[in-house]
Protein backbone atom coordinates (compact mmCIF):
# COMPACT_ATOMS: atom_id res chain seq x y z
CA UNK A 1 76.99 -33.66 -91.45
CA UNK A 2 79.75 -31.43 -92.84
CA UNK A 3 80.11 -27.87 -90.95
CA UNK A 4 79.04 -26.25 -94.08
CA UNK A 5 75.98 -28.06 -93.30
CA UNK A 6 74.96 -27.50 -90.28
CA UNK A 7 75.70 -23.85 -90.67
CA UNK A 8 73.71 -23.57 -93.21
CA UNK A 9 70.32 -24.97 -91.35
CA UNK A 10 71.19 -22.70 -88.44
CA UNK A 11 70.85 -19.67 -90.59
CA UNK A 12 67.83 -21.03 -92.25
CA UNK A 13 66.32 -21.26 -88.45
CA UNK A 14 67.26 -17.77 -88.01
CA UNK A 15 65.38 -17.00 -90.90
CA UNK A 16 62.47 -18.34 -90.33
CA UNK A 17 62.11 -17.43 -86.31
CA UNK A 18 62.74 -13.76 -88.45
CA UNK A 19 59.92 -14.46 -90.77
CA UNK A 20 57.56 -15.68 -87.69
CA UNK A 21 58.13 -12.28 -85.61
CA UNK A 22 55.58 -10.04 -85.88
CA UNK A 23 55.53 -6.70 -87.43
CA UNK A 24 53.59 -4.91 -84.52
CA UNK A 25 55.70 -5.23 -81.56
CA UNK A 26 52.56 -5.25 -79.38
CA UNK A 27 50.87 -8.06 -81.06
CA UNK A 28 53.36 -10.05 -79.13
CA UNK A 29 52.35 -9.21 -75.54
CA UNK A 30 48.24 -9.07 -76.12
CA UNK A 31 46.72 -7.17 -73.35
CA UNK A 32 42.95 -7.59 -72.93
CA UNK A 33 40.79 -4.64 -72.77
CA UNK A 34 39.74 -3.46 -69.33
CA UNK A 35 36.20 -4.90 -68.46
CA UNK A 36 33.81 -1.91 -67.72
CA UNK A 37 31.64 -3.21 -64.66
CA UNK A 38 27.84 -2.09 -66.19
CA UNK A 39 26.87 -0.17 -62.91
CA UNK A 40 23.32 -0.03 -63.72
CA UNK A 41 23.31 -3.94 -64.36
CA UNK A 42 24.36 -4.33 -60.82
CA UNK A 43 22.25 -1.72 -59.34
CA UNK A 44 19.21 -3.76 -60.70
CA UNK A 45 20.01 -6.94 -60.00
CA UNK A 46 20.80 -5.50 -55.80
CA UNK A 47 17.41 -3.74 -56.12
CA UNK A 48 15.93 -7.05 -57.19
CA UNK A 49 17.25 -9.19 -54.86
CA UNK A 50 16.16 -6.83 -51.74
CA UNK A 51 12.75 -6.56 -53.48
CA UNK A 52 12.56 -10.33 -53.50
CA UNK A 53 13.91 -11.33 -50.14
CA UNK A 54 11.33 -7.83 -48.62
CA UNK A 55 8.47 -10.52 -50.21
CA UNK A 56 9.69 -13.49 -49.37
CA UNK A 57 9.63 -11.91 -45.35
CA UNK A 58 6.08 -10.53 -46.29
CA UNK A 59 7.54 -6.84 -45.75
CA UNK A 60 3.99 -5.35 -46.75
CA UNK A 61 2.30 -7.75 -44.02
CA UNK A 62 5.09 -6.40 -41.78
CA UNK A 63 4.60 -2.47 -42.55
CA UNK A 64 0.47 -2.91 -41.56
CA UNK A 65 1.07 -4.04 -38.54
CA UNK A 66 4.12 -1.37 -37.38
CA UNK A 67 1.54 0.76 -38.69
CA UNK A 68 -1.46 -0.23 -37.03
CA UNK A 69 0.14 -0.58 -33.87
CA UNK A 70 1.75 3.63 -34.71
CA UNK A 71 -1.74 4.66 -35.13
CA UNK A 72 -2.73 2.98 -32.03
CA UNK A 73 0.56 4.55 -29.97
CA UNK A 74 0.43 8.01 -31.33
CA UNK A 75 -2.26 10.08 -29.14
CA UNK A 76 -1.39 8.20 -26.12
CA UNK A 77 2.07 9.05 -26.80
CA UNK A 78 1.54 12.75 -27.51
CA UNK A 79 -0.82 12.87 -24.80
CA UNK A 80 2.27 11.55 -22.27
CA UNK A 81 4.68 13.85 -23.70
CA UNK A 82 2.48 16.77 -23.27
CA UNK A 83 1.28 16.30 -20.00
CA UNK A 84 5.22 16.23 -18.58
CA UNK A 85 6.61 19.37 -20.64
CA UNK A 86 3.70 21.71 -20.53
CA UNK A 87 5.23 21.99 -16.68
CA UNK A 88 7.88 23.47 -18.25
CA UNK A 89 6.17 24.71 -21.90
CA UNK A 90 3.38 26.50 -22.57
CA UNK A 91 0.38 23.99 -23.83
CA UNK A 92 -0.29 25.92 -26.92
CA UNK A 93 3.11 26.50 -28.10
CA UNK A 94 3.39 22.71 -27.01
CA UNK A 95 0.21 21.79 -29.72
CA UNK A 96 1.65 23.59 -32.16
CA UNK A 97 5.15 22.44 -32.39
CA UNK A 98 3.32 18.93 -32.62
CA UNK A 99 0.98 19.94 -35.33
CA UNK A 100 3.91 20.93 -37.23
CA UNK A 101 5.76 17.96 -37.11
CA UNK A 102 2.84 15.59 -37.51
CA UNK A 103 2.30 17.33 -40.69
CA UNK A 104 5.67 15.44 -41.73
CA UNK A 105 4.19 11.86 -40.78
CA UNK A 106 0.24 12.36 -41.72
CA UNK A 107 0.13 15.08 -44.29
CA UNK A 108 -3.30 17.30 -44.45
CA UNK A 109 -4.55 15.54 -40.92
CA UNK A 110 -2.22 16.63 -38.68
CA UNK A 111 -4.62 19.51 -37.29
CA UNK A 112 -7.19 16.78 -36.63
CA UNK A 113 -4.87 14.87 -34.37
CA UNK A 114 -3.50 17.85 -32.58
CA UNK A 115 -7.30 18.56 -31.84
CA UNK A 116 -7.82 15.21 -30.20
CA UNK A 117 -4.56 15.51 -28.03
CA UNK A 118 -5.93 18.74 -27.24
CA UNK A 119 -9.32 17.41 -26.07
CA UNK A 120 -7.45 15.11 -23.50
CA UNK A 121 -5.59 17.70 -22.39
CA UNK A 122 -8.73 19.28 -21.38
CA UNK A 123 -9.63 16.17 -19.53
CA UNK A 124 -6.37 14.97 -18.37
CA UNK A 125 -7.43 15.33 -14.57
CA UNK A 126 -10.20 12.61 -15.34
CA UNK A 127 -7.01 10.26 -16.27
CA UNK A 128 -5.82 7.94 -12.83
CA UNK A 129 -2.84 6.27 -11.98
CA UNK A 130 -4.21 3.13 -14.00
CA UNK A 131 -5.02 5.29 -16.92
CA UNK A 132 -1.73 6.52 -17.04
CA UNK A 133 -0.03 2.88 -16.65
CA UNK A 134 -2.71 1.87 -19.52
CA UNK A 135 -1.51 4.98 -21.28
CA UNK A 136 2.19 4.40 -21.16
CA UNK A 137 1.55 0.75 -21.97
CA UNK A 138 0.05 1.58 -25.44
CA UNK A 139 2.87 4.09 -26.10
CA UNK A 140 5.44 1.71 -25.93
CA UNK A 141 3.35 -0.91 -28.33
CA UNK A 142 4.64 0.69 -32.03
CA UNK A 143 8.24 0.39 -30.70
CA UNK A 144 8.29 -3.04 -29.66
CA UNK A 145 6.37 -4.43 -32.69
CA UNK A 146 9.27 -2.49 -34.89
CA UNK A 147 11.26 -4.34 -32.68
CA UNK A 148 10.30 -7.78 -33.54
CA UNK A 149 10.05 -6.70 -37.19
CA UNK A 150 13.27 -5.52 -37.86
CA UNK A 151 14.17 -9.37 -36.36
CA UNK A 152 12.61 -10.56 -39.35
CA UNK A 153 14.24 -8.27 -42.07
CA UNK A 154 17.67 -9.05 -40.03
CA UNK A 155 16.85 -13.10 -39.82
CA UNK A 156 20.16 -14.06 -41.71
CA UNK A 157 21.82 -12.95 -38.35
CA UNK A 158 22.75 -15.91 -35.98
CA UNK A 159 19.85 -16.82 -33.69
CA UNK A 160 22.09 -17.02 -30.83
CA UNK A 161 22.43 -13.14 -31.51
CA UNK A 162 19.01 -12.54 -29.04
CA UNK A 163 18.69 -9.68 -27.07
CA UNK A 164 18.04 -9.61 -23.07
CA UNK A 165 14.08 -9.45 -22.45
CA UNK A 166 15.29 -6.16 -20.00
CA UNK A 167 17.27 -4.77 -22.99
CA UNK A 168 13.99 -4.99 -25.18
CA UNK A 169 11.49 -3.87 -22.40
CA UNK A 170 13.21 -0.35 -21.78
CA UNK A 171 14.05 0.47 -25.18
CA UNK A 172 10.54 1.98 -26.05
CA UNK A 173 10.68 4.23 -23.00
CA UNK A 174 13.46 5.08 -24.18
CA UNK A 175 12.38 6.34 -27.28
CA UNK A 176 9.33 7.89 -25.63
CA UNK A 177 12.37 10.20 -23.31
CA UNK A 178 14.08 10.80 -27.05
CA UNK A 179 10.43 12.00 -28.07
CA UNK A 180 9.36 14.48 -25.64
CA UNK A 181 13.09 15.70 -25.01
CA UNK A 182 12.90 16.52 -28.90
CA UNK A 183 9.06 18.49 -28.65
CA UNK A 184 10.97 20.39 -26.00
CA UNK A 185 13.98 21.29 -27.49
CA UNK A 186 12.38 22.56 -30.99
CA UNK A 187 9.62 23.89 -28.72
CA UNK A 188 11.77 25.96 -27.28
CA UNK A 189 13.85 26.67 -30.43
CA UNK A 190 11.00 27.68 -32.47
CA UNK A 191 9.92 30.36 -29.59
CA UNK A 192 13.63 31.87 -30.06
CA UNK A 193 12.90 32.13 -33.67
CA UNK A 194 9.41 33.50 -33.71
CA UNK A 195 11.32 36.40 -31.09
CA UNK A 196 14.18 36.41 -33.90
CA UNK A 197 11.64 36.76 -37.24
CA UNK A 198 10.20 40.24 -35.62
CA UNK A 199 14.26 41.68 -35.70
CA UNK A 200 16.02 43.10 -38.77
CA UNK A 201 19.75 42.44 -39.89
CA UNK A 202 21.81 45.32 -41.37
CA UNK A 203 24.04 43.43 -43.73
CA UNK A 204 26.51 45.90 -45.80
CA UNK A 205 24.20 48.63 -45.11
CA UNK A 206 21.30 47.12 -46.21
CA UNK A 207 18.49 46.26 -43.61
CA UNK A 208 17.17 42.41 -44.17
CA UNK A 209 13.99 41.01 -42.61
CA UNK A 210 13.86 37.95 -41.14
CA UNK A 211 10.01 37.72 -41.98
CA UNK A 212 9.27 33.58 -42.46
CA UNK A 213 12.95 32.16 -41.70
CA UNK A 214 11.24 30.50 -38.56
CA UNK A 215 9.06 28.59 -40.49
CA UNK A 216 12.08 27.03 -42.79
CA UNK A 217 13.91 26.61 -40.16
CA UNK A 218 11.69 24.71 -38.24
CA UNK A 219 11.50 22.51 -41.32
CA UNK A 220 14.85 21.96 -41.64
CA UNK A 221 14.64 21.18 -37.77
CA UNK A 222 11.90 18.29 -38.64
CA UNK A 223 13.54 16.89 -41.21
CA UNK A 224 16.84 16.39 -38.97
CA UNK A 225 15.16 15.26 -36.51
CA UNK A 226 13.60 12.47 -38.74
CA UNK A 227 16.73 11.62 -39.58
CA UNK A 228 18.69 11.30 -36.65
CA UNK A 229 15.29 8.70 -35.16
CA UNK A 230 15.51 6.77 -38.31
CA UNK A 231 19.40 6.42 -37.76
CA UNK A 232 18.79 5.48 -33.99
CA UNK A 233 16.28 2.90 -35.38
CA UNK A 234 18.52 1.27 -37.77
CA UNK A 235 21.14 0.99 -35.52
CA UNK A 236 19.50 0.22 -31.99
CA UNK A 237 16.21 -2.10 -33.24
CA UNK A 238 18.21 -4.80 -34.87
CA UNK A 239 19.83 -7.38 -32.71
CA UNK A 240 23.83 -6.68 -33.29
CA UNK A 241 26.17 -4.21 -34.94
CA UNK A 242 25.60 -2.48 -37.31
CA UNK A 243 27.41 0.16 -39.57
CA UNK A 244 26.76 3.81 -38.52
CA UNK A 245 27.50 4.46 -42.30
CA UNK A 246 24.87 2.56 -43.81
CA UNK A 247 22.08 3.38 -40.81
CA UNK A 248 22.83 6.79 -41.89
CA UNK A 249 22.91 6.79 -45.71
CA UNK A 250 19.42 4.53 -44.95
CA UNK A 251 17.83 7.47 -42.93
CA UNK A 252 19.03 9.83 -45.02
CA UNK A 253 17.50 8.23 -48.33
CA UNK A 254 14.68 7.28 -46.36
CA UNK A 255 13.58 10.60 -45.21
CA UNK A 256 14.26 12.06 -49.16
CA UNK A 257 11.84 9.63 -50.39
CA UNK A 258 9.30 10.28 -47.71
CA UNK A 259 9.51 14.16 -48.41
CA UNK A 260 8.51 12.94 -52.38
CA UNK A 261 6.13 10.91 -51.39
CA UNK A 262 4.18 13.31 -48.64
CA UNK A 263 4.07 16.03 -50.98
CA UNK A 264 2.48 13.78 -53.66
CA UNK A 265 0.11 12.56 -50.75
CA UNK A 266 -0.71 16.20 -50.06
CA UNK A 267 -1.68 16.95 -53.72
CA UNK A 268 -3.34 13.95 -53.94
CA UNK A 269 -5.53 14.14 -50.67
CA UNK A 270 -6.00 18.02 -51.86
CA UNK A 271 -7.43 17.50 -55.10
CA UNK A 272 -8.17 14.22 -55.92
CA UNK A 273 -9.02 11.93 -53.41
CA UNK A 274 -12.53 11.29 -52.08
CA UNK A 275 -11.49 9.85 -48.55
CA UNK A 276 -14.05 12.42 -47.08
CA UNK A 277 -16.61 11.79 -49.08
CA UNK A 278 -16.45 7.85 -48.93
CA UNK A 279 -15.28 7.18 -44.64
CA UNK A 280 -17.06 10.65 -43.63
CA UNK A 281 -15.91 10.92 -40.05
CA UNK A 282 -13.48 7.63 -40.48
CA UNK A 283 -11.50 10.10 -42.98
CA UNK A 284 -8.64 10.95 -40.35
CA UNK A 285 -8.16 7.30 -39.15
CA UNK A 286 -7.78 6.11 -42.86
CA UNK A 287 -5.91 8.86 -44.02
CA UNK A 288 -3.70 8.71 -40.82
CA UNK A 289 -3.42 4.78 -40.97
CA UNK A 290 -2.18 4.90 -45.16
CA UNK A 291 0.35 7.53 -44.73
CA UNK A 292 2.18 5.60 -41.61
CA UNK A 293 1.84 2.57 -43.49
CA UNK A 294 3.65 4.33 -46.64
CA UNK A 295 6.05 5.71 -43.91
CA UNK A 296 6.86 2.61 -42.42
CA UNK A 297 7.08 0.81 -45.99
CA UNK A 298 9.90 2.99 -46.71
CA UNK A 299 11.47 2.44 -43.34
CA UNK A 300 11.64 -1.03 -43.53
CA UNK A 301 12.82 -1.45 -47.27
CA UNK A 302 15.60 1.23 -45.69
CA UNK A 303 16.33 -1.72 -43.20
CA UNK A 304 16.08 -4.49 -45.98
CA UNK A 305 18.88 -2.52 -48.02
CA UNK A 306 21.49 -2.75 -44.67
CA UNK A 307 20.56 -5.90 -44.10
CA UNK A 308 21.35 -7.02 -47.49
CA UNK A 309 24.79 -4.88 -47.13
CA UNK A 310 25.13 -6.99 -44.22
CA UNK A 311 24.73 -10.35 -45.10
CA UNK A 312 26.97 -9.61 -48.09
CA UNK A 313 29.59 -8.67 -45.35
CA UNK A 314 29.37 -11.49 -43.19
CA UNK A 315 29.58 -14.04 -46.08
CA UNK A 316 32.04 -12.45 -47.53
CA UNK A 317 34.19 -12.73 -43.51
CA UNK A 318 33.01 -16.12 -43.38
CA UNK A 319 34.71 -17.53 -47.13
CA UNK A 320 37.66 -15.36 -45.95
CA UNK A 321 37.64 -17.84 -42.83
């Protein structure tokens, strides 16, 4: 091949590599378009699968018996608590402050229930040693059964994660200290704001009553306090760590959707429902017995959300093993 030749092909190679480029300069490097993750795709499909694995565990089977066992628990419990602080608290204000905040667990009946407690109080010096035991005995029942429940909406956890029988007999006295040490603390809170509601503030020269901030505060009160217990339960009932962030964000959603829900119960049991007419003197046990059960329903699907946050966690530590 003469050099003529060859230089010849070389330019025609030049040529057509030129003919092959591209006129867009970023057809060359193709870059595919970002993926946007379809948030409310995966929302579903996580709401699905704790909806699914809440049946498969027979959550509704579950919340009737935390229930049953609450409604069993909850004048004995009341009864205990009042009995120790009305030592230190008058009995009345004592009632009260319970009324109040059983109107946030068993809406419309709560006045009912605060009647019965009062009724033992009446009687509480026909109540022995062994009627106390008795007494203390079925107080402690709700939080031990929510015990052994939340081991079933945790059951992915290892089973060599078991808690000490001690560990598991004192935590419902516990909770029945937590109890009355909160009726005393927004017992005597709600006194200091019933004293504060009668004063007048003189803001920029203009005098402000305080007329019905108690009330709204005492609210806001309740409400924490629901929170913080539903944050102790989600981190103290199940066996092992868990993350203060999620037992929180689970009270805290928990107690929103309980607040809908009661208020819808209250309208409901107000103006629609014919639980009176139907149980007659039954009226406050059923009433009582569906709105724990509905309280407890939303507590547990609280517990079936960190538990599926938590599973995802540990699997995800265990393929990183």
């Amino acid at each position: 091949m003469t050099r003529e030749t060859a230089r010849e092909l070389e330019d025609q190679d030049l040529t057509d590599r030129h003919l092959r480029i591209p006129l867009d300069p970023m057809a060359t490097d193709p870059t595919p378009e970002p993926e946007i993750p379809n948030i409310l795709t995966r929302v579903g499909r996580f709401t699905l699968h704790v909806l699914r694995d809440f049946h498969r565990r027979q959550g509704l089977l579950l919340a009737g018996a935390v229930a049953y066992y609450t409604l069993l628990s909850i004048v004995p419990l009341l009864a205990l608590v009042l009995v120790g602080l009305s030592h230190f608290v008058n009995e009345e204000k004592l009632i009260h402050t319970i009324a109040i905040n059983l109107e946030l667990l068993i809406p419309g009946y709560a006045e009912s229930l605060a009647g019965q407690v009062r009724t033992f109080l009446a009687n509480r010096h026909l109540v022995g040693v062994v009627g106390f035991l008795i007494m203390l005995f079925f107080s402690s029942m709700a939080f031990s059964v929510l015990e052994s429940t939340m081991a079933v909406i945790f059951s992915h956890r290892k089973q060599s994660m078991r808690r000490p029988f001690f560990v598991s007999a004192i935590i419902p006295y516990f909770y029945i200290l937590l109890i009355g040490f909160g009726f005393f603390l927004v017992t005597i809170i709600s006194g200091a704001l019933d004293a504060l509601e009668k004063q007048h503030l003189l803001l920029l020269g203009q005098e402000l009553s305080l007329r019905g901030s108690s009330k709204f505060l005492i609210y806001l009160l309740g409400i924490s306090g629901m929170v913080l217990m539903l944050t102790s339960f989600y981190l103290v009932m199940p066996v092992g760590r868990i993350s203060f962030r999620h037992a929180l964000s689970g009270a805290v959603t928990a107690a929103v959707l309980w607040e809908i829900i009661r208020r819808i119960l209250v309208w409901y049991y107000s103006k629609l429902s014919l639980v009176n007419i139907i149980y007659g003197s039954l009226a406050t046990t059923v009433v009582a017995l569906l709105s724990i059960e509905v309280a407890v329903l939303i507590l547990l699907l609280g517990a079936q959300v960190i538990s599926e946050f938590d599973r995802r966690r540990t699997e995800a530590e265990n393929h990183v093993a």
